[in-house]
Protein backbone atom coordinates (compact mmCIF):
# COMPACT_ATOMS: atom_id res chain seq x y z
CA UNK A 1 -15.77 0.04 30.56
CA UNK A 2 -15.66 -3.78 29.83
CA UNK A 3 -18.38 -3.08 27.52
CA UNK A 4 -17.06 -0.42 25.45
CA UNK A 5 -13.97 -2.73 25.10
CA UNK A 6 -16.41 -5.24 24.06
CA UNK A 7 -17.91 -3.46 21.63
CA UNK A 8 -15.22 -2.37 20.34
CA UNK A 9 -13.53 -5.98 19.76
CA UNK A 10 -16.83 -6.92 17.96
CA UNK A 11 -16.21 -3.98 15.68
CA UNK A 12 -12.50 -5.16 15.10
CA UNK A 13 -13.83 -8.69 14.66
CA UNK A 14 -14.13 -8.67 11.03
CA UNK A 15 -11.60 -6.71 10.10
CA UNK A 16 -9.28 -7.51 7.38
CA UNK A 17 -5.66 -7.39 8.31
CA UNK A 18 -2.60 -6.72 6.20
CA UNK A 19 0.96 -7.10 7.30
CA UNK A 20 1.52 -5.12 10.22
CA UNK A 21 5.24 -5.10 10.75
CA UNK A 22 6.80 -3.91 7.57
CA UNK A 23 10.29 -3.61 9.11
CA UNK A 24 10.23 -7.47 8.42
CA UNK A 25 9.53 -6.96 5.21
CA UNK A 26 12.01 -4.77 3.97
CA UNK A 27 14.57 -6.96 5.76
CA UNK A 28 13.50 -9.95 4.11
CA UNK A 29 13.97 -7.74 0.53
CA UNK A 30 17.29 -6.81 1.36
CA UNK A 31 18.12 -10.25 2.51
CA UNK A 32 16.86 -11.62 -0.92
CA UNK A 33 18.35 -8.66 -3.17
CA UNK A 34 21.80 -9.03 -1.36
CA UNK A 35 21.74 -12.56 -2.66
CA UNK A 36 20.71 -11.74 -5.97
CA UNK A 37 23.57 -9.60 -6.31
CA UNK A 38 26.22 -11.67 -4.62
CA UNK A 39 25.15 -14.91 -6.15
CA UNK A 40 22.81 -13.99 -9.96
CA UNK A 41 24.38 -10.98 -10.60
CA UNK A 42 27.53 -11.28 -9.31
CA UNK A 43 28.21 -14.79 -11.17
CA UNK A 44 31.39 -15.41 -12.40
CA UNK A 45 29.88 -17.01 -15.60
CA UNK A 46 28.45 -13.42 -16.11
CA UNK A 47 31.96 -12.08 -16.71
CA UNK A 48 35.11 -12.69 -18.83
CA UNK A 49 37.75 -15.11 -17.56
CA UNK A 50 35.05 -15.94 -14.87
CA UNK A 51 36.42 -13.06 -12.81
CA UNK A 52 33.43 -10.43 -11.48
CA UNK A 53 36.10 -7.43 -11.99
CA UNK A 54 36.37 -8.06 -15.55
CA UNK A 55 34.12 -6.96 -18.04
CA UNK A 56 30.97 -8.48 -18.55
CA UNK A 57 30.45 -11.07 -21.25
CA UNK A 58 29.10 -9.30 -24.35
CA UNK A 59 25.32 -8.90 -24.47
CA UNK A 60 25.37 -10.16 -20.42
CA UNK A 61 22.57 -8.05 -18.79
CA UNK A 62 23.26 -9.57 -15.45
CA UNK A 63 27.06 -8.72 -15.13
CA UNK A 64 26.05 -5.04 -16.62
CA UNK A 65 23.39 -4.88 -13.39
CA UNK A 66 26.41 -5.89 -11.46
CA UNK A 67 28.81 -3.68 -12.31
CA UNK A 68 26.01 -1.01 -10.38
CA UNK A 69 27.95 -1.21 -7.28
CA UNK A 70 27.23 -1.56 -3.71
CA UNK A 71 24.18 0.82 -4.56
CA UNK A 72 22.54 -1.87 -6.43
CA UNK A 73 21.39 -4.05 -3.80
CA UNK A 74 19.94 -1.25 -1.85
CA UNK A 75 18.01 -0.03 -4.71
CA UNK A 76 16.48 -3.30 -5.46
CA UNK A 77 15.44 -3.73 -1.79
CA UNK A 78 13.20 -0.56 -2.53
CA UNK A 79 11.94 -1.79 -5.68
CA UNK A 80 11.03 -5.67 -3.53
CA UNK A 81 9.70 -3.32 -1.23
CA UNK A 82 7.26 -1.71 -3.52
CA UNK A 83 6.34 -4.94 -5.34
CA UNK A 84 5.51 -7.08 -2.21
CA UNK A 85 3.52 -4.39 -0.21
CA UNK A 86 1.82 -3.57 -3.52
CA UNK A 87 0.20 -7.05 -4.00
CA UNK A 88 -0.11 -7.11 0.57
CA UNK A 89 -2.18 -3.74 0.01
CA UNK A 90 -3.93 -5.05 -3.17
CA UNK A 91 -5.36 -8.36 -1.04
CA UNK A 92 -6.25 -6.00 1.50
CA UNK A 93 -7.96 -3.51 0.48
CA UNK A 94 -9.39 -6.00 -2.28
CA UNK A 95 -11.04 -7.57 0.89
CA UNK A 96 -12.45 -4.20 2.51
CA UNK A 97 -14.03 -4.07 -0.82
CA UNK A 98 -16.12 -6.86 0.03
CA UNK A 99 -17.07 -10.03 -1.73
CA UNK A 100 -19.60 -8.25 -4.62
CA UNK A 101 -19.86 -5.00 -6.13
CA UNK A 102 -19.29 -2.16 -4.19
CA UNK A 103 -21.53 0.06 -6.40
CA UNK A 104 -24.47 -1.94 -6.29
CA UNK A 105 -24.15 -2.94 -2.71
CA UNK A 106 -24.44 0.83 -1.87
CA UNK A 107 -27.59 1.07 -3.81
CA UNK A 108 -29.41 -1.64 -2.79
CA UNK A 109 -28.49 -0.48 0.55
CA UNK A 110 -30.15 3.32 -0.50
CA UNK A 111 -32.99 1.29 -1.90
CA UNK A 112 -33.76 -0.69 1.67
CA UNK A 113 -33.16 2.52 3.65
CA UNK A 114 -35.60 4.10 1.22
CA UNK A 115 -38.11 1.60 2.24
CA UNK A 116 -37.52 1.02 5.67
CA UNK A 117 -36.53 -2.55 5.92
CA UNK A 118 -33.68 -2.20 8.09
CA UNK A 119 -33.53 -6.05 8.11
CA UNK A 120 -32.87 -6.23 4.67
CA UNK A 121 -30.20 -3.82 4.88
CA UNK A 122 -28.41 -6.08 7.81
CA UNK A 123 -29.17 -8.68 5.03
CA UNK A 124 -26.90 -6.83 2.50
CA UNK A 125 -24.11 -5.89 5.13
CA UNK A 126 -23.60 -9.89 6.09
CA UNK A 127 -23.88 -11.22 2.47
CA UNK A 128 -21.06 -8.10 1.04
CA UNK A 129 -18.69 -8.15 4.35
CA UNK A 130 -15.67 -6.07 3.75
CA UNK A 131 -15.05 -2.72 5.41
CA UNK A 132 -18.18 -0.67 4.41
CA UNK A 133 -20.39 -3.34 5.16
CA UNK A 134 -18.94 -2.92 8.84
CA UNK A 135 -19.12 0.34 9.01
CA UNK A 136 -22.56 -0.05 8.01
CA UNK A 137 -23.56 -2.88 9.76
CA UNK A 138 -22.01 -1.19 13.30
CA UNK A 139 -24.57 1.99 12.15
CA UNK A 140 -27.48 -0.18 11.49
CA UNK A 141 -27.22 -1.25 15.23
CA UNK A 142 -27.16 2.02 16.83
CA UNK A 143 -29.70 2.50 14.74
CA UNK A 144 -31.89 -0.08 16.17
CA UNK A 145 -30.27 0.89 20.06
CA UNK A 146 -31.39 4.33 19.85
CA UNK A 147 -35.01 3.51 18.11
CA UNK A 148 -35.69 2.11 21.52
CA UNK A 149 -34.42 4.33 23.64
CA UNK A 150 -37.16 7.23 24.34
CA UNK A 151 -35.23 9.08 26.73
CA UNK A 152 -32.51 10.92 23.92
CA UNK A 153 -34.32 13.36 21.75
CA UNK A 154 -34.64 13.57 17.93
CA UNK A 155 -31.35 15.73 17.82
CA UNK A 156 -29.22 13.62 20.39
CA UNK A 157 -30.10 10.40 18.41
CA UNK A 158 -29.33 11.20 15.59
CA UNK A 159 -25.86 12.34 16.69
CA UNK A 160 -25.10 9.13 18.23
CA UNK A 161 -26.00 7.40 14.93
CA UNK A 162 -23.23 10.17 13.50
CA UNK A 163 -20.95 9.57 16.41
CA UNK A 164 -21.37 5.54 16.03
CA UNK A 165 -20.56 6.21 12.48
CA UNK A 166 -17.45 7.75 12.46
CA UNK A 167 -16.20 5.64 15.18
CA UNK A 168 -17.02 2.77 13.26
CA UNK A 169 -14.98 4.20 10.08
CA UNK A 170 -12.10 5.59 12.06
CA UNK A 171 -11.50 1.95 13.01
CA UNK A 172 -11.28 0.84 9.13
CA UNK A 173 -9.34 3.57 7.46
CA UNK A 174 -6.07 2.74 9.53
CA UNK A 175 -6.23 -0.90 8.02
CA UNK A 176 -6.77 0.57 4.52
CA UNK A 177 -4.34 3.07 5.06
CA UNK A 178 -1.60 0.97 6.36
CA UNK A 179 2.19 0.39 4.68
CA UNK A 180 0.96 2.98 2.15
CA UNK A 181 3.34 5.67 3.84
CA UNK A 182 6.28 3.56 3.01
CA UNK A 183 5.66 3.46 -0.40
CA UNK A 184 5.57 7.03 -0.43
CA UNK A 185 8.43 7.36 0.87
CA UNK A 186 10.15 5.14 -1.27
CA UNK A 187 8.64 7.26 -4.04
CA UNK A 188 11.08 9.61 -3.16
CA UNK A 189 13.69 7.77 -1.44
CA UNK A 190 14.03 5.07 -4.77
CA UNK A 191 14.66 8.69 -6.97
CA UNK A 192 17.36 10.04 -4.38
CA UNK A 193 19.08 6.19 -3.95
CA UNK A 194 20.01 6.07 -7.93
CA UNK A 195 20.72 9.46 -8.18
CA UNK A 196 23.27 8.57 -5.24
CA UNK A 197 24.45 5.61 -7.32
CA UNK A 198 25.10 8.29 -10.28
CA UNK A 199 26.86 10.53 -8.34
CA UNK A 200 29.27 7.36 -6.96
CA UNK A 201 29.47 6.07 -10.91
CA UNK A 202 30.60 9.22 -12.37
CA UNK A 203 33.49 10.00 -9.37
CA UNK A 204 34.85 6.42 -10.20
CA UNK A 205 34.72 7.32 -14.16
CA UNK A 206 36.47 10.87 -13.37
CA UNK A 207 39.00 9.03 -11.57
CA UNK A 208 39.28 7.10 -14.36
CA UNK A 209 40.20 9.70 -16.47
CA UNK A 210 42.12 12.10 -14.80
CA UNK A 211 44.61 8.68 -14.07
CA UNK A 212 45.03 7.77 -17.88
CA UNK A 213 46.07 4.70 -19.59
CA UNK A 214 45.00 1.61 -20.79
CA UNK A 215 44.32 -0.40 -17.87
CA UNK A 216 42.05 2.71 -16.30
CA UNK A 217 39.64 2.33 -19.53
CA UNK A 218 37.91 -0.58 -17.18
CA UNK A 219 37.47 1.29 -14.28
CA UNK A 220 36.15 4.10 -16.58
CA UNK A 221 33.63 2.04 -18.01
CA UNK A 222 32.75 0.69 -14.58
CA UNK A 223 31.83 4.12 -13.58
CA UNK A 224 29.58 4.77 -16.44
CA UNK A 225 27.79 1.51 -16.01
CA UNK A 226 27.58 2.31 -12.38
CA UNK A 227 26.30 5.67 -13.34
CA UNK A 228 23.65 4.70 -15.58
CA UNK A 229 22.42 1.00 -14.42
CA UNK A 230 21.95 2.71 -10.80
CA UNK A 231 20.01 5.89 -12.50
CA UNK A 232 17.39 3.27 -14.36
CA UNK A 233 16.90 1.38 -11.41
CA UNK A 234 16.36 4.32 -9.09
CA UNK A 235 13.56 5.82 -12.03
CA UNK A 236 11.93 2.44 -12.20
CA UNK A 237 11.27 2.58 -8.42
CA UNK A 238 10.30 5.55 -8.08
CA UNK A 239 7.46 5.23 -10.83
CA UNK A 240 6.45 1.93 -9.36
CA UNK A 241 6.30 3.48 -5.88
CA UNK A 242 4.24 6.94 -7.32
CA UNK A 243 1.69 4.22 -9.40
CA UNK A 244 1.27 2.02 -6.37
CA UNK A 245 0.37 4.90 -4.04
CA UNK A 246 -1.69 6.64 -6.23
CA UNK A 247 -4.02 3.64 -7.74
CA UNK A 248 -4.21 2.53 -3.65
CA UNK A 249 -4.76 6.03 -2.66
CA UNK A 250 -7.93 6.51 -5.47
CA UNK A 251 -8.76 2.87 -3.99
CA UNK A 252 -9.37 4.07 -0.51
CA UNK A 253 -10.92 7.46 -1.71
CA UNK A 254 -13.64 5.51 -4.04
CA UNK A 255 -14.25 3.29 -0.64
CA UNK A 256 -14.81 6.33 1.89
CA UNK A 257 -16.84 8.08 -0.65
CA UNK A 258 -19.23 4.90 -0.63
CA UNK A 259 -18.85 4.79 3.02
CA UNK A 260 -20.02 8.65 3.41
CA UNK A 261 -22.77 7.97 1.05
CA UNK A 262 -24.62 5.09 2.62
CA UNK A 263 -23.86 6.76 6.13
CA UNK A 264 -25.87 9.94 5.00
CA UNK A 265 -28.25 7.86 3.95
CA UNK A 266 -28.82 6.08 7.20
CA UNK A 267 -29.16 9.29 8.80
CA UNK A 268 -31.65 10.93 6.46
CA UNK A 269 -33.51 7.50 6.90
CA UNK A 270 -34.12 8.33 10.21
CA UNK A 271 -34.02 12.42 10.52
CA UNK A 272 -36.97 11.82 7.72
CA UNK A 273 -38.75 9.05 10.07
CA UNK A 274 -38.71 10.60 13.43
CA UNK A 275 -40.32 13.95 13.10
């Protein structure tokens, strides 16, 4: 048992982490987007006669933004959301990559295999590091283990390389993987949080309207702003969040393709050496 564990933490050893705990994260956003609103946005200077339920000063972007609503700060928590576990996932999975090409790492790697030199190919794994390289280097060694061991047959070896494998890469994708469900769901959640903000914005400019008068015209304009400032900041989120998780997604895919790749080649390597 210890040495399962063991093996297992050796496997883990030079893995790349990200940010585990993205609950901190998103409270940190809406820590910093609550400020922006209360103290950017919301700045008297932004507004005529220095008073945030006036109008905005003419050409004022920030006092427009402002006049959102409540929504607004919970809409640009999403969108710090997306932006700071975009670049976490970009340094990650930037790192599984490994420190050279990933291309040319896999065929050199074919090209060793090809010839045998399994200590060249170890060679290769400890000069590119990153996730395939693990994955790779962790098969190499079975490899080796069940070379020496005469008492499995052809078939059983060659299943524990398989086995060894996919162990190896079920221990990776999780790190690749990780925080990416979040953005997804802000890809929809970002969407549904302006179209919220909308829905608020045109009840205040309806109210507006059905009171009348003069001094209604500003909380009729305040529901249109609301309206559309909360609609452009839910669309911008939602497109960050759906090009995030689709370039990380076609990131990961590209990775486990090169990962499936060099692993068939490892086995053919030895199906086509131990007759």
């Amino acid at each position: 048992m210890d040495a399962v564990q063991n093996l297992q933490q050796e496997k883990l050893g030079n893995k790349i982490m990200g940010i585990k705990s993205a609950g901190w994260v998103i409270i940190g956003c809406f820590v910093i987007a609550v400020c922006i609103y209360q103290f950017l946005l919301g700045n008297p200077s932004n507004f005529v006669n220095n008073d945030p339920n006036n109008h905005p000063l003419p050409g004022n972007f920030l006092g427009t933004i402002y006049k959102g609503g409540i929504v607004v700060p919970v809409i640009q928590t999403l969108l710090l959301t997306v932006i700071a576990l975009s670049i976490e996932r970009y340094f990650a999975i930037r790192s599984a990559f490994g420190k050279g090409s990933l291309v040319t790492f896999v065929a050199k790697m074919k090209e060793a295999l090809a010839a045998g030199d399994m200590s060249l190919a170890q060679e290769l794994c400890d000069k590119q590091g990153g996730s395939v390289a693990n994955v790779v280097s962790s098969t190499l060694r079975k490899y080796e283990e069940v070379d020496k061991d005469r008492r499995l047959t052809r078939d059983q070896q060659i299943l524990a390389i398989q086995k060894e494998l996919e162990e190896a890469t079920a221990l990776e994708l999780p790190m690749m993987e990780q925080n990416l469900p979040i953005i997804a769901t802000i890809t929809t959640l970002g969407t549904l949080m302006g179209l919220l903000g909308t829905v608020i914005g045109m009840i205040r400019s309806f109210a507006a309207l059905s009171s009348g008068g003069g001094t209604d015209s500003i909380a009729l304009s305040q529901g249109i702003s609301e309206a559309l400032i909360n609609t452009a900041f839910g669309i911008l989120t939602g497109a960050l969040a759906v090009i995030a998780y689709n370039y990380y997604t076609n990131k990961i895919d590209k990775l486990t393709y090169c990962l499936d790749e060099v692993g068939f080649s490892i086995v053919q390597t030895f199906a086509a050496t131990h007759r």
